[in-house]
PDB file of N, CA and C in Angstrom:
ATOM      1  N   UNK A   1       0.823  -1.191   0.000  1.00  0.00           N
ATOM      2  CA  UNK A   1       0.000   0.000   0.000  1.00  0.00           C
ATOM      3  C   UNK A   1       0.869   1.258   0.000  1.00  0.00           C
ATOM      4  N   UNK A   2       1.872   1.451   1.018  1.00  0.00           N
ATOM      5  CA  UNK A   2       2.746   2.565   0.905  1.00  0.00           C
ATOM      6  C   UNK A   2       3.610   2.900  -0.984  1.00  0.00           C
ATOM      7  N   UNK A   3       3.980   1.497  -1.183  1.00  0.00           N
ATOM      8  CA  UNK A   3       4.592   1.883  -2.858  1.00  0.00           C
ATOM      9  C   UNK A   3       3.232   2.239  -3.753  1.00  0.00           C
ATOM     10  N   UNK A   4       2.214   2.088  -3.760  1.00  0.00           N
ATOM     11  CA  UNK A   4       1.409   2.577  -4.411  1.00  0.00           C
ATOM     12  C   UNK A   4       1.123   4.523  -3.636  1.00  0.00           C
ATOM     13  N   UNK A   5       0.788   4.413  -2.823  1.00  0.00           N
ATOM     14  CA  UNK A   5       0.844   6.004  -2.100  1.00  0.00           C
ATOM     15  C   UNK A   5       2.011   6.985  -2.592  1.00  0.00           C
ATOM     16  N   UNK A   6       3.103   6.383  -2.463  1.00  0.00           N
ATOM     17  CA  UNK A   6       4.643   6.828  -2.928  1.00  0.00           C
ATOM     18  C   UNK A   6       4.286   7.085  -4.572  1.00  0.00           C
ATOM     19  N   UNK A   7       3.362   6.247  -5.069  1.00  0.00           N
ATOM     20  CA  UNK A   7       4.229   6.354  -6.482  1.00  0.00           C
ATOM     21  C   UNK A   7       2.752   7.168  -7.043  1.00  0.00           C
ATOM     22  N   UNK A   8       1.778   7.208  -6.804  1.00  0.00           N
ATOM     23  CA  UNK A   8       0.296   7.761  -6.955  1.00  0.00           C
ATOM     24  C   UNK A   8       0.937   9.190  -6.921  1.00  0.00           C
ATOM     25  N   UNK A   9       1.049   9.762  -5.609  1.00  0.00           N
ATOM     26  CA  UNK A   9       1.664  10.865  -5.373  1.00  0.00           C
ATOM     27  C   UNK A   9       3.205  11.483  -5.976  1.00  0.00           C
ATOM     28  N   UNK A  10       3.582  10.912  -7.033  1.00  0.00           N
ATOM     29  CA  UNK A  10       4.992  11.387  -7.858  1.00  0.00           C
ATOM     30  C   UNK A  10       3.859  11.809  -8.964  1.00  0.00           C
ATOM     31  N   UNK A  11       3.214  10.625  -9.353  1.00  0.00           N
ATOM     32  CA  UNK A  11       2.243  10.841 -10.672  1.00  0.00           C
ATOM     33  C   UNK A  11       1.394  11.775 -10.716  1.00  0.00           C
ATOM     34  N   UNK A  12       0.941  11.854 -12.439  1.00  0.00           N
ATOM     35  CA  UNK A  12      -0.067  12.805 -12.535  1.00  0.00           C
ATOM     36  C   UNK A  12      -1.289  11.785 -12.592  1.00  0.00           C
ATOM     37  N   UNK A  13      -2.494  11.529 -11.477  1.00  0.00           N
ATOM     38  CA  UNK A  13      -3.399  10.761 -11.659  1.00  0.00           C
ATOM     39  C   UNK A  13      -4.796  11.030 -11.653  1.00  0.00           C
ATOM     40  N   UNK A  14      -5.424  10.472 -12.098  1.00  0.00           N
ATOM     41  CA  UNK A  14      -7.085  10.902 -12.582  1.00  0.00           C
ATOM     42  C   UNK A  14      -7.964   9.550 -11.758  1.00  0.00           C
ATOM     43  N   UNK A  15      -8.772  10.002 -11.040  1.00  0.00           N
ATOM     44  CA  UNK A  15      -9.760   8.942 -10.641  1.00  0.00           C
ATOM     45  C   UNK A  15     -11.406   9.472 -11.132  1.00  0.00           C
ATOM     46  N   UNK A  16     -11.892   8.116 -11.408  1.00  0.00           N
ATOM     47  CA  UNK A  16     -13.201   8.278 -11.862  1.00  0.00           C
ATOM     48  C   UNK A  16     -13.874   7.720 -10.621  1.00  0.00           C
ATOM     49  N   UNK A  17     -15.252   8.594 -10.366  1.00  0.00           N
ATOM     50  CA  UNK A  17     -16.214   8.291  -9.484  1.00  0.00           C
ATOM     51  C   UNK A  17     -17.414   8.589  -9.248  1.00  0.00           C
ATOM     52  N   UNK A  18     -18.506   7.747  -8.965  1.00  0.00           N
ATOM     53  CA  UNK A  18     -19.730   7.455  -9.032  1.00  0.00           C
ATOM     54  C   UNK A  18     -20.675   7.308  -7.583  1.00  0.00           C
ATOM     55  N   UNK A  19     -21.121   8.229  -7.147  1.00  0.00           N
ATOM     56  CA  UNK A  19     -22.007   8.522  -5.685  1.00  0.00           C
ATOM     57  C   UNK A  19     -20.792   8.150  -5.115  1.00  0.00           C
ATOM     58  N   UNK A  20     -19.798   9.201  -4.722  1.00  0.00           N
ATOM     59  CA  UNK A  20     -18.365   8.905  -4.071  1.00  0.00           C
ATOM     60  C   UNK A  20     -17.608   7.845  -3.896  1.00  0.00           C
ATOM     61  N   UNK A  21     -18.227   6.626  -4.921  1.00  0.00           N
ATOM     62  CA  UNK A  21     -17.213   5.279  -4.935  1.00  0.00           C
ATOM     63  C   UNK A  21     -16.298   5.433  -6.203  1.00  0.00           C
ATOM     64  N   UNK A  22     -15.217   5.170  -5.459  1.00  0.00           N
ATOM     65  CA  UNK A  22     -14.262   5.085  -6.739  1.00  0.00           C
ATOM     66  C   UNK A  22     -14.171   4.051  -7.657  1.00  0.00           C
ATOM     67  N   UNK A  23     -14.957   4.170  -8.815  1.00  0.00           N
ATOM     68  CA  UNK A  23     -14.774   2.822  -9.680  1.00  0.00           C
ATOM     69  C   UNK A  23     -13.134   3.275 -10.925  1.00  0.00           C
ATOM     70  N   UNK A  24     -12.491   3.787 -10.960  1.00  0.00           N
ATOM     71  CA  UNK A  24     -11.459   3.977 -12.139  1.00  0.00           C
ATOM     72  C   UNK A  24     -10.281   5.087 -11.469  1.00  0.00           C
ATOM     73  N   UNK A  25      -9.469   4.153 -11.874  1.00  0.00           N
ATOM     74  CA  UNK A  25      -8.314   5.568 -12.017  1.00  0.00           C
ATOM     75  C   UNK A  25      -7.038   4.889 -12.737  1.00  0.00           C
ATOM     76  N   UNK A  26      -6.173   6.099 -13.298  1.00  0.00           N
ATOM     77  CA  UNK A  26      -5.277   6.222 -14.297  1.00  0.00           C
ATOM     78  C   UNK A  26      -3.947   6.972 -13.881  1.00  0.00           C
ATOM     79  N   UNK A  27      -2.714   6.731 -14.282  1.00  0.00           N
ATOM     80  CA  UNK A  27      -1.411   7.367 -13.664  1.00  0.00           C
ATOM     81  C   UNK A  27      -0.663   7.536 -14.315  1.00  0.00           C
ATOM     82  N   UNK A  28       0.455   8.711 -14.560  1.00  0.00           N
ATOM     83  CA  UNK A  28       1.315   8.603 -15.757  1.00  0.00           C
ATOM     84  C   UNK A  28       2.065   9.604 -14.812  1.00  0.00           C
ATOM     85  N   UNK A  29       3.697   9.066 -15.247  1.00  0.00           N
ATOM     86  CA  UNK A  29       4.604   9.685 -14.504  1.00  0.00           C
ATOM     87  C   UNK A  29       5.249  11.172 -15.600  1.00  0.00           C
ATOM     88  N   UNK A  30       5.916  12.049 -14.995  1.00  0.00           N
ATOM     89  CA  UNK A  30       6.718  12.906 -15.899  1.00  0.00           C
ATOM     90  C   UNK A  30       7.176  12.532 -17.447  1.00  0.00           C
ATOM     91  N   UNK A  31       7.581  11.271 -17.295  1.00  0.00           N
ATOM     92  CA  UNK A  31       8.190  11.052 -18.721  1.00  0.00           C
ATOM     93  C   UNK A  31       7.269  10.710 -19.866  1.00  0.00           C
ATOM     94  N   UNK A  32       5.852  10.692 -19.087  1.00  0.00           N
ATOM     95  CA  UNK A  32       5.120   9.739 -20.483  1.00  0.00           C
ATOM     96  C   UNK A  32       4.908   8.421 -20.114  1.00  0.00           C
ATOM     97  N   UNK A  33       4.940   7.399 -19.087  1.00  0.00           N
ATOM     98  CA  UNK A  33       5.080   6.217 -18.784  1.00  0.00           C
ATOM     99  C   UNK A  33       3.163   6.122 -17.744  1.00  0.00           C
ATOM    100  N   UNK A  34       2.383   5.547 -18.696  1.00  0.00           N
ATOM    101  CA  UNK A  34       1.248   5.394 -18.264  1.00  0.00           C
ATOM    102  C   UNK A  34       1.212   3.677 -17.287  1.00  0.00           C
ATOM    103  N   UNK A  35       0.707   4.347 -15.985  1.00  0.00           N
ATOM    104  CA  UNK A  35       1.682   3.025 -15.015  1.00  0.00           C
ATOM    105  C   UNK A  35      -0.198   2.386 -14.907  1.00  0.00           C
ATOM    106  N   UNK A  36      -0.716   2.553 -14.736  1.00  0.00           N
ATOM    107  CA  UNK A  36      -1.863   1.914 -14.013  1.00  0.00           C
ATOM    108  C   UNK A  36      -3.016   2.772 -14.976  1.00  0.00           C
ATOM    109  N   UNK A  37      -4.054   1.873 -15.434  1.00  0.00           N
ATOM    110  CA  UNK A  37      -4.933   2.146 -16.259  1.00  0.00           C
ATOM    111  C   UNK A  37      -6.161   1.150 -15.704  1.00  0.00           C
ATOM    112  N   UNK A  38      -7.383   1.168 -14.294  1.00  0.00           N
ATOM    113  CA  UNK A  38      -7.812   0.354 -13.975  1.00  0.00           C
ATOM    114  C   UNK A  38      -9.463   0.478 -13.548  1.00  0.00           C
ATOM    115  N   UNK A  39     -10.285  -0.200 -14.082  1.00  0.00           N
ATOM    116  CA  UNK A  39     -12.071   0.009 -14.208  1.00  0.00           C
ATOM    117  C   UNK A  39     -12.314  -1.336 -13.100  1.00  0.00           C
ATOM    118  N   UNK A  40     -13.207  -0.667 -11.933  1.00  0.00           N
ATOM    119  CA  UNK A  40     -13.906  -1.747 -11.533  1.00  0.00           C
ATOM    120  C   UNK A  40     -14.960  -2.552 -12.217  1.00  0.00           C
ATOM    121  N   UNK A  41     -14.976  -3.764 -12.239  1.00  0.00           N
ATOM    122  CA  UNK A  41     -15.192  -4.907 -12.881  1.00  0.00           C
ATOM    123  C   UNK A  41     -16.808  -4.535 -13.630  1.00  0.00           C
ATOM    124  N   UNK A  42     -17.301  -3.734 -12.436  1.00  0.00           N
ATOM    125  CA  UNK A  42     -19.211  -3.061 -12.399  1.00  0.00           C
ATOM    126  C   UNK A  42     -19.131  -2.135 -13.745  1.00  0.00           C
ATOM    127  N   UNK A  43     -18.187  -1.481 -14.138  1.00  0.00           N
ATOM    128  CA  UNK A  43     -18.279  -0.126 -14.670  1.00  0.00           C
ATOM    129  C   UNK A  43     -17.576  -0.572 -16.045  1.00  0.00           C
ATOM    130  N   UNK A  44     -16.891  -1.517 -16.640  1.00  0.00           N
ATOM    131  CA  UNK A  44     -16.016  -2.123 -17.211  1.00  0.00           C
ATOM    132  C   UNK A  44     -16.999  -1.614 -18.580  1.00  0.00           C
ATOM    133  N   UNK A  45     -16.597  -1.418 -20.217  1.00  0.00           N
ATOM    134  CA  UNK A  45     -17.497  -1.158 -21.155  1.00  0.00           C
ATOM    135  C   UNK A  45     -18.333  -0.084 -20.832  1.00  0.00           C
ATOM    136  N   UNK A  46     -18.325   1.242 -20.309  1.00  0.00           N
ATOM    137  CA  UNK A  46     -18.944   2.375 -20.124  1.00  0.00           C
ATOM    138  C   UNK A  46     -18.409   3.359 -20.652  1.00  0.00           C
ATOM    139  N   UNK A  47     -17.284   3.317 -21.241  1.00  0.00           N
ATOM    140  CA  UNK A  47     -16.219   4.269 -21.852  1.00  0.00           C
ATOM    141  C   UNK A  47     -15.207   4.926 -20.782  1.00  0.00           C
ATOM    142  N   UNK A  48     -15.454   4.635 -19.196  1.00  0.00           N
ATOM    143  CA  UNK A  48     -15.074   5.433 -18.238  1.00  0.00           C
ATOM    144  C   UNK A  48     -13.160   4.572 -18.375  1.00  0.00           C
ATOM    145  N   UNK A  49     -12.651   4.011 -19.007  1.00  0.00           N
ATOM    146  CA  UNK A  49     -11.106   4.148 -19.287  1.00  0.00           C
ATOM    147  C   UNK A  49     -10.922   4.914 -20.326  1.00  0.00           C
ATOM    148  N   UNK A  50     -11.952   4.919 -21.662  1.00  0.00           N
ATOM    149  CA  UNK A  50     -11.407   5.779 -22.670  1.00  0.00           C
ATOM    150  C   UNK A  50     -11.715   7.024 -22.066  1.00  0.00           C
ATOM    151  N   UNK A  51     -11.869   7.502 -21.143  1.00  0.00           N
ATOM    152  CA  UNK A  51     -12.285   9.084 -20.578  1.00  0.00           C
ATOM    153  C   UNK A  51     -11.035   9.382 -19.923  1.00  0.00           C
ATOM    154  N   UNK A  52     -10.485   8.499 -18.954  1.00  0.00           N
ATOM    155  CA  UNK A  52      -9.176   8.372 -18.282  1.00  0.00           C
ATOM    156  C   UNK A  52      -7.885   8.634 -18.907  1.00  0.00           C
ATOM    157  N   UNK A  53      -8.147   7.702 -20.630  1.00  0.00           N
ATOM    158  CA  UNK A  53      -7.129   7.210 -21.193  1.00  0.00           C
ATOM    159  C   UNK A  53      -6.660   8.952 -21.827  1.00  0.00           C
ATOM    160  N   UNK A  54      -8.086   9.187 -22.285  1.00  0.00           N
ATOM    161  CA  UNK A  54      -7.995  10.838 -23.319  1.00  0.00           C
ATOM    162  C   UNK A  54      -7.483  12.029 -22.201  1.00  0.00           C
ATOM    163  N   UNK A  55      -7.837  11.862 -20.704  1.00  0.00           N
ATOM    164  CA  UNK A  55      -7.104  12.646 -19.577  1.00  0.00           C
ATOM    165  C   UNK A  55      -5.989  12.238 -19.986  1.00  0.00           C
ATOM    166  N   UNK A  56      -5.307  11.666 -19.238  1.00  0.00           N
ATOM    167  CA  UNK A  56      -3.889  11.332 -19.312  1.00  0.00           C
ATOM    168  C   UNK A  56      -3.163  11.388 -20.917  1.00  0.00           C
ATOM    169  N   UNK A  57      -3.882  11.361 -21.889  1.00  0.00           N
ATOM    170  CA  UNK A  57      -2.982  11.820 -22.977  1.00  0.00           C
ATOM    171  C   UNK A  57      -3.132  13.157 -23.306  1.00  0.00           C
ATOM    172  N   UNK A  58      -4.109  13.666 -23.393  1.00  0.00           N
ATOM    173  CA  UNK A  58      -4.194  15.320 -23.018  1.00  0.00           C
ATOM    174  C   UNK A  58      -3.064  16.108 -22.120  1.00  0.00           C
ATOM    175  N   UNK A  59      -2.898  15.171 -21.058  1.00  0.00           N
ATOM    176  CA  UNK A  59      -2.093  15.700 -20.178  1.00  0.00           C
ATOM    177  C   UNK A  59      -0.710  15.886 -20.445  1.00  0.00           C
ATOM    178  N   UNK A  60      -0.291  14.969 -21.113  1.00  0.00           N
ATOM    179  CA  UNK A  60       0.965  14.340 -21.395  1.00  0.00           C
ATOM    180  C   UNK A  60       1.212  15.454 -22.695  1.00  0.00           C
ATOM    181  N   UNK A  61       0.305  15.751 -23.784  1.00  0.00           N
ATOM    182  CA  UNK A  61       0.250  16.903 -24.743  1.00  0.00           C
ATOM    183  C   UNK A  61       0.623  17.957 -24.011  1.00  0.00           C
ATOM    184  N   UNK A  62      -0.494  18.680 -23.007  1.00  0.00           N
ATOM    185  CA  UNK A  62       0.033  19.799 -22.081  1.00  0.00           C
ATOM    186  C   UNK A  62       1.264  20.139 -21.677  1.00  0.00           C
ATOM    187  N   UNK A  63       1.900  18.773 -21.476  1.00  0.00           N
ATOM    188  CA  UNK A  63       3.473  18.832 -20.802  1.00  0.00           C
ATOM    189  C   UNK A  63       4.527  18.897 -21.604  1.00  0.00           C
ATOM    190  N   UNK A  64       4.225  18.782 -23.133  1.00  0.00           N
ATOM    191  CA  UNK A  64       5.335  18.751 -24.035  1.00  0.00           C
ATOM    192  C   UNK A  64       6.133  17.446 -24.377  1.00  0.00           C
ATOM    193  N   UNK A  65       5.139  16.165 -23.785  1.00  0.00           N
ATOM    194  CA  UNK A  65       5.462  14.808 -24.663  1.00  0.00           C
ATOM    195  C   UNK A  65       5.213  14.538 -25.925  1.00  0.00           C
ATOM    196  N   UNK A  66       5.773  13.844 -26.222  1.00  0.00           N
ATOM    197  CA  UNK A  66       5.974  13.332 -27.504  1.00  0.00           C
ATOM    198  C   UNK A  66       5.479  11.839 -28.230  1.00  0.00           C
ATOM    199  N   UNK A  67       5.271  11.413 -26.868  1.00  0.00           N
ATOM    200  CA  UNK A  67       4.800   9.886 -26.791  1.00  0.00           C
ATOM    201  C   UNK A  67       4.567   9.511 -25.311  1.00  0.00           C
ATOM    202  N   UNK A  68       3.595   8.972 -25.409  1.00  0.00           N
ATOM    203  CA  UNK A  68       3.247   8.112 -24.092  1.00  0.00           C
ATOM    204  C   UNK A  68       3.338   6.442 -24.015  1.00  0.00           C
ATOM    205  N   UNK A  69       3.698   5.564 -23.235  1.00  0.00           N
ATOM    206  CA  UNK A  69       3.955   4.120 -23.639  1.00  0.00           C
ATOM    207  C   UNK A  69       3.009   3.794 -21.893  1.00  0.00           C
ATOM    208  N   UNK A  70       3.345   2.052 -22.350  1.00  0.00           N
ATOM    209  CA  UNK A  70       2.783   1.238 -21.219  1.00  0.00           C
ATOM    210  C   UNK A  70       2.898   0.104 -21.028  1.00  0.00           C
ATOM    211  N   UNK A  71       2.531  -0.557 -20.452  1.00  0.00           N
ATOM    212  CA  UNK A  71       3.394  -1.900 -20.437  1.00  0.00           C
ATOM    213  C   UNK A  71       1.879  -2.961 -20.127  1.00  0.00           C
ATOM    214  N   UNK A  72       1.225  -2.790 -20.972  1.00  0.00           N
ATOM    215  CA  UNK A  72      -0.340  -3.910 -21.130  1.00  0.00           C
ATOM    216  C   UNK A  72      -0.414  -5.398 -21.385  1.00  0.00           C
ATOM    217  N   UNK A  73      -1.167  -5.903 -20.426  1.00  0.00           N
ATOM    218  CA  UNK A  73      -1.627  -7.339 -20.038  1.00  0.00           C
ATOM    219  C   UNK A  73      -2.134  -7.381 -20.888  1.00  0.00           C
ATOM    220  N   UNK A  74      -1.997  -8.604 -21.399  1.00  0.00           N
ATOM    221  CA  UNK A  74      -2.960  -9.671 -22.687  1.00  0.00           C
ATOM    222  C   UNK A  74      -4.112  -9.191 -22.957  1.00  0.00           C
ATOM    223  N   UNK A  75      -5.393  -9.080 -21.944  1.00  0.00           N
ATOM    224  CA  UNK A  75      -6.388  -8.229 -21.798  1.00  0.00           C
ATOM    225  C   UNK A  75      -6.565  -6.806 -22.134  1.00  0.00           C
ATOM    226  N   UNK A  76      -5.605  -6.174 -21.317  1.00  0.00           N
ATOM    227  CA  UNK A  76      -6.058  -4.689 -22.169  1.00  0.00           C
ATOM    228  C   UNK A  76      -4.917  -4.209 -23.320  1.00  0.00           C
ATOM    229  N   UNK A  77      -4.497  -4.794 -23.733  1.00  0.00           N
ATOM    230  CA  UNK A  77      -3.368  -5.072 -25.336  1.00  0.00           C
ATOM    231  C   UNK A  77      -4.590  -4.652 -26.410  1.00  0.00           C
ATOM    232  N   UNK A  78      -6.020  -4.646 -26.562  1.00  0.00           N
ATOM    233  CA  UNK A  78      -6.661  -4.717 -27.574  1.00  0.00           C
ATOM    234  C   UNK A  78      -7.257  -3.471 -27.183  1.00  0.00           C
ATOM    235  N   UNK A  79      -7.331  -3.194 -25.650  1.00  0.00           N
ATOM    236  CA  UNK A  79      -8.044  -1.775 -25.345  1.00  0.00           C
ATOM    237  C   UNK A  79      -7.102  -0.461 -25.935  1.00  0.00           C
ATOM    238  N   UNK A  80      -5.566  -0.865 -25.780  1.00  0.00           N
ATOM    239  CA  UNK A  80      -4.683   0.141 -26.157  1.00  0.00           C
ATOM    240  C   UNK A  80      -4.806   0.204 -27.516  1.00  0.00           C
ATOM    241  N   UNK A  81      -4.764  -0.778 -28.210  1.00  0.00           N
ATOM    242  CA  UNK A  81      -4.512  -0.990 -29.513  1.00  0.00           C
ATOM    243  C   UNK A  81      -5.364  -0.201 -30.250  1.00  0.00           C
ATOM    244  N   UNK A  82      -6.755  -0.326 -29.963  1.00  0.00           N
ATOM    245  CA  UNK A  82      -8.142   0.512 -30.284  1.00  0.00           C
ATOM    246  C   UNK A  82      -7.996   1.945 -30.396  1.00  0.00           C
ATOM    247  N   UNK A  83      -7.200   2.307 -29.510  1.00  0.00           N
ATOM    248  CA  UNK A  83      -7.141   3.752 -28.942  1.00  0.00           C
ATOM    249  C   UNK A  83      -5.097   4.473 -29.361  1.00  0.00           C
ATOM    250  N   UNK A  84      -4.538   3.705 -30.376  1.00  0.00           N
ATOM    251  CA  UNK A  84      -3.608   3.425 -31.173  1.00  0.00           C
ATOM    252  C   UNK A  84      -2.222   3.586 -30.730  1.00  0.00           C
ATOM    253  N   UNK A  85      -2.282   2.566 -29.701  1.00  0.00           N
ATOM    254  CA  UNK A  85      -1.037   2.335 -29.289  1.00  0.00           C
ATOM    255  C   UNK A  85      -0.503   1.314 -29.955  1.00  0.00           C
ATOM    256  N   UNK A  86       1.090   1.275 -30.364  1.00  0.00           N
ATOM    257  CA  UNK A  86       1.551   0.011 -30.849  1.00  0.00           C
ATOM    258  C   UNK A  86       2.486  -0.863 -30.580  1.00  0.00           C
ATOM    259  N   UNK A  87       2.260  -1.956 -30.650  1.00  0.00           N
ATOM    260  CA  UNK A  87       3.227  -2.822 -29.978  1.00  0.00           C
ATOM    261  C   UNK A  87       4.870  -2.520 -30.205  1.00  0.00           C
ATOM    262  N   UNK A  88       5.181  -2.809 -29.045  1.00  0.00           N
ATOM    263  CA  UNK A  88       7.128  -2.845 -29.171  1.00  0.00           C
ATOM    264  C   UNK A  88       7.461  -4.199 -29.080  1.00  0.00           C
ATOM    265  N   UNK A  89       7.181  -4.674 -27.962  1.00  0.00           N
ATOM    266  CA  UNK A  89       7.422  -6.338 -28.014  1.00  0.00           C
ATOM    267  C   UNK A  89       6.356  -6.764 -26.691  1.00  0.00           C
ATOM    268  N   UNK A  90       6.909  -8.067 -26.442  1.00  0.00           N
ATOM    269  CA  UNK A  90       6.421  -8.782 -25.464  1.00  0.00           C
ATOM    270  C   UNK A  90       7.590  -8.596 -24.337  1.00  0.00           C
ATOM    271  N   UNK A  91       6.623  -9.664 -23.382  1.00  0.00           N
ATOM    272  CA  UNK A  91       7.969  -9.202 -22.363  1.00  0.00           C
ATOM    273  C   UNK A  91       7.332 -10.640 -21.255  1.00  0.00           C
ATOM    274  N   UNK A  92       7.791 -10.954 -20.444  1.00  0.00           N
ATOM    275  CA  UNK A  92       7.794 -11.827 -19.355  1.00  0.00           C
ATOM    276  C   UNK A  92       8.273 -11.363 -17.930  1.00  0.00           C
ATOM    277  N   UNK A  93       7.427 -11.015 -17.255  1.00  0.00           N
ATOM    278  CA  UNK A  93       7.198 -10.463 -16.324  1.00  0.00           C
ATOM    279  C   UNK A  93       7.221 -11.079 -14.780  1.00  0.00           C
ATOM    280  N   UNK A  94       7.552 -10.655 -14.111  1.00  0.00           N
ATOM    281  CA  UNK A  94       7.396 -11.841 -12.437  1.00  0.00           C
ATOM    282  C   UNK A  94       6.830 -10.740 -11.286  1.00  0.00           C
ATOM    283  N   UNK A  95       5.417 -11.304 -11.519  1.00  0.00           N
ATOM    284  CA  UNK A  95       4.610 -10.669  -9.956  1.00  0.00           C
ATOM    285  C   UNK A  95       4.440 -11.492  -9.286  1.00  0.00           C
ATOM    286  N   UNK A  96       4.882 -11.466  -7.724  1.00  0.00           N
ATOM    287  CA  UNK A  96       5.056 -12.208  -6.366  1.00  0.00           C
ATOM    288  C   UNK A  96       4.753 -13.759  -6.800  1.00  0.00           C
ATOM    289  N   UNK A  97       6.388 -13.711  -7.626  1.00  0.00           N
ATOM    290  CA  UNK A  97       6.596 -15.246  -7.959  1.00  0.00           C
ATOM    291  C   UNK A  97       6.047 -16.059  -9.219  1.00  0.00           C
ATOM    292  N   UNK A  98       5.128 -14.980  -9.637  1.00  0.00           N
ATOM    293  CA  UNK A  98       4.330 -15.822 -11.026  1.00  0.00           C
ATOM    294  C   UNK A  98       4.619 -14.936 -12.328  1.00  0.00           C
ATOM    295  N   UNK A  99       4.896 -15.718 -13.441  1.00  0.00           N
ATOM    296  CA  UNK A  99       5.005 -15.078 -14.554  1.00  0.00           C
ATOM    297  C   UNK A  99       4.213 -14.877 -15.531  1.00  0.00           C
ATOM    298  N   UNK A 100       3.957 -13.456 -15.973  1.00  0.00           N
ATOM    299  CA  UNK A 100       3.138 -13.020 -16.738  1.00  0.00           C
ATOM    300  C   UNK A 100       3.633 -12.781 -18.454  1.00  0.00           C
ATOM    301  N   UNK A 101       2.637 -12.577 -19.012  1.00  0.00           N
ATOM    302  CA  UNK A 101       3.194 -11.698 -20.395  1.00  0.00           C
ATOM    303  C   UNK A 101       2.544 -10.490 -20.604  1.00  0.00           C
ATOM    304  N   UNK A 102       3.256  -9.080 -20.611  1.00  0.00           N
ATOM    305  CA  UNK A 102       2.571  -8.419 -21.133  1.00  0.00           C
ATOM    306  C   UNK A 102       3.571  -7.612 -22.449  1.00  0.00           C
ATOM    307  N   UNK A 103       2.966  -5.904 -22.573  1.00  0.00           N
ATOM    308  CA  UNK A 103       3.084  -5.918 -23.703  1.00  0.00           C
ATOM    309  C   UNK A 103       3.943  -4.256 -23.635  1.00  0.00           C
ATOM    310  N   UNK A 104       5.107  -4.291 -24.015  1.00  0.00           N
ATOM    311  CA  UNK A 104       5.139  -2.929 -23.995  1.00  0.00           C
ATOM    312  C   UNK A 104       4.773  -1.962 -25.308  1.00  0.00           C
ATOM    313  N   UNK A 105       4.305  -1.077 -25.377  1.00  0.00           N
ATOM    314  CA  UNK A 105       3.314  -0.005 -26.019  1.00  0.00           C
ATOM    315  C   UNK A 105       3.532   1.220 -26.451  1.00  0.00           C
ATOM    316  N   UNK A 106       3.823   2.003 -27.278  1.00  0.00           N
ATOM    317  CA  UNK A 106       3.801   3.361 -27.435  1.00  0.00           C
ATOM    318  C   UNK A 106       2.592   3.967 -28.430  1.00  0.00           C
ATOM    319  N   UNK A 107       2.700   5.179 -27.875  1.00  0.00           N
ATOM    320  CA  UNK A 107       1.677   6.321 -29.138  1.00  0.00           C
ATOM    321  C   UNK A 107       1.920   7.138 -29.139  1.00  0.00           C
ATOM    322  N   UNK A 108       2.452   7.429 -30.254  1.00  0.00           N
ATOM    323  CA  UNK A 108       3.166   9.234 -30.524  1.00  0.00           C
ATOM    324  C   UNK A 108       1.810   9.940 -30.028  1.00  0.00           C
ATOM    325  N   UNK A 109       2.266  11.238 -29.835  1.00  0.00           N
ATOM    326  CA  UNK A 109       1.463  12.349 -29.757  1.00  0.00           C
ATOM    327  C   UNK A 109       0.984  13.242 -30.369  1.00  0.00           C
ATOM    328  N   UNK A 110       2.211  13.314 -31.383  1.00  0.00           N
ATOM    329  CA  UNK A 110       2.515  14.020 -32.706  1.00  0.00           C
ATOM    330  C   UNK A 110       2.937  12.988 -33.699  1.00  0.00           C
ATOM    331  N   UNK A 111       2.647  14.124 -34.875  1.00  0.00           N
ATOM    332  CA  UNK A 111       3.341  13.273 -36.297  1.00  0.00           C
ATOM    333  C   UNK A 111       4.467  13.080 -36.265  1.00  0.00           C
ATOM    334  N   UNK A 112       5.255  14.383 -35.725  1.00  0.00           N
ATOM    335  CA  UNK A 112       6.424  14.160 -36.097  1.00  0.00           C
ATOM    336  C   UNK A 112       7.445  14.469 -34.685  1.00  0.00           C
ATOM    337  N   UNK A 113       8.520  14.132 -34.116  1.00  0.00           N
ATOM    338  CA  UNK A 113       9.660  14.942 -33.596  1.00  0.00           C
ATOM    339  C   UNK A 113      10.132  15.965 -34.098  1.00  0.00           C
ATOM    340  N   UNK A 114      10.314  16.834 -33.043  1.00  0.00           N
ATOM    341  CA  UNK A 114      11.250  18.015 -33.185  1.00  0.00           C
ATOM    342  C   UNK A 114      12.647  17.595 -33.647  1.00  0.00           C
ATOM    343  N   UNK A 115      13.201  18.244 -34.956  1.00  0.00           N
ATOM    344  CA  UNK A 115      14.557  18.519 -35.169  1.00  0.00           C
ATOM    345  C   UNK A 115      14.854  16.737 -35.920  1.00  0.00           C
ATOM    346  N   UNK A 116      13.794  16.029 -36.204  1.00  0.00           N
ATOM    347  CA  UNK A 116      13.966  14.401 -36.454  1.00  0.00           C
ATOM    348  C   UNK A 116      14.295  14.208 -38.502  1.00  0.00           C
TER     349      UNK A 116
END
């Protein structure tokens, strides 16, 4: 709980909420690195991540990024994809002992780089 508090509070984060329950919230650090993108299970298909997703890339525009990336589970790999992020590779992952696959991700912001 504290590394999430620690790292919530570095980030720029957006929570979504409904008669003061928090069903959604979203996090992206200084560089462009979208860490947590997450809908309670009730609210899931309401558009309330693509609302999150368009915060946090808005935001990331505001700040003078260039690209935002992420590192997406099998599952939401098709939510990013939709919303035109593109694959970099796969990856194999170890949360408390078990291994995952997910996906790391980018989406320009712009057409082009400065000075490219």
């Amino acid at each position: 709980m504290e590394n999430w508090r620690e790292s919530l509070s570095n980030n720029f984060a957006y929570v979504a909420e409904i008669n003061d329950k928090i069903i959604g919230f979203c996090d992206m650090d200084c560089n462009g690195h979208l860490n947590r993108l997450y809908i309670h299970k009730d609210f899931q298909k309401q558009g309330i991540a693509t609302a999150l997703l368009h915060m946090i890339e808005s935001k990331a525009k505001e700040m003078g990024l260039y690209k935002i990336n992420t590192e997406a589970s099998i599952t939401a790999k098709p939510f990013f994809e939709h919303h035109g992020y593109q694959v970099i590779n796969s990856q194999i992952v170890e949360r408390r002992n078990v291994l995952l696959i997910n996906y790391k991700m980018i989406k320009k912001l712009v057409s082009e780089y400065p000075n490219s």
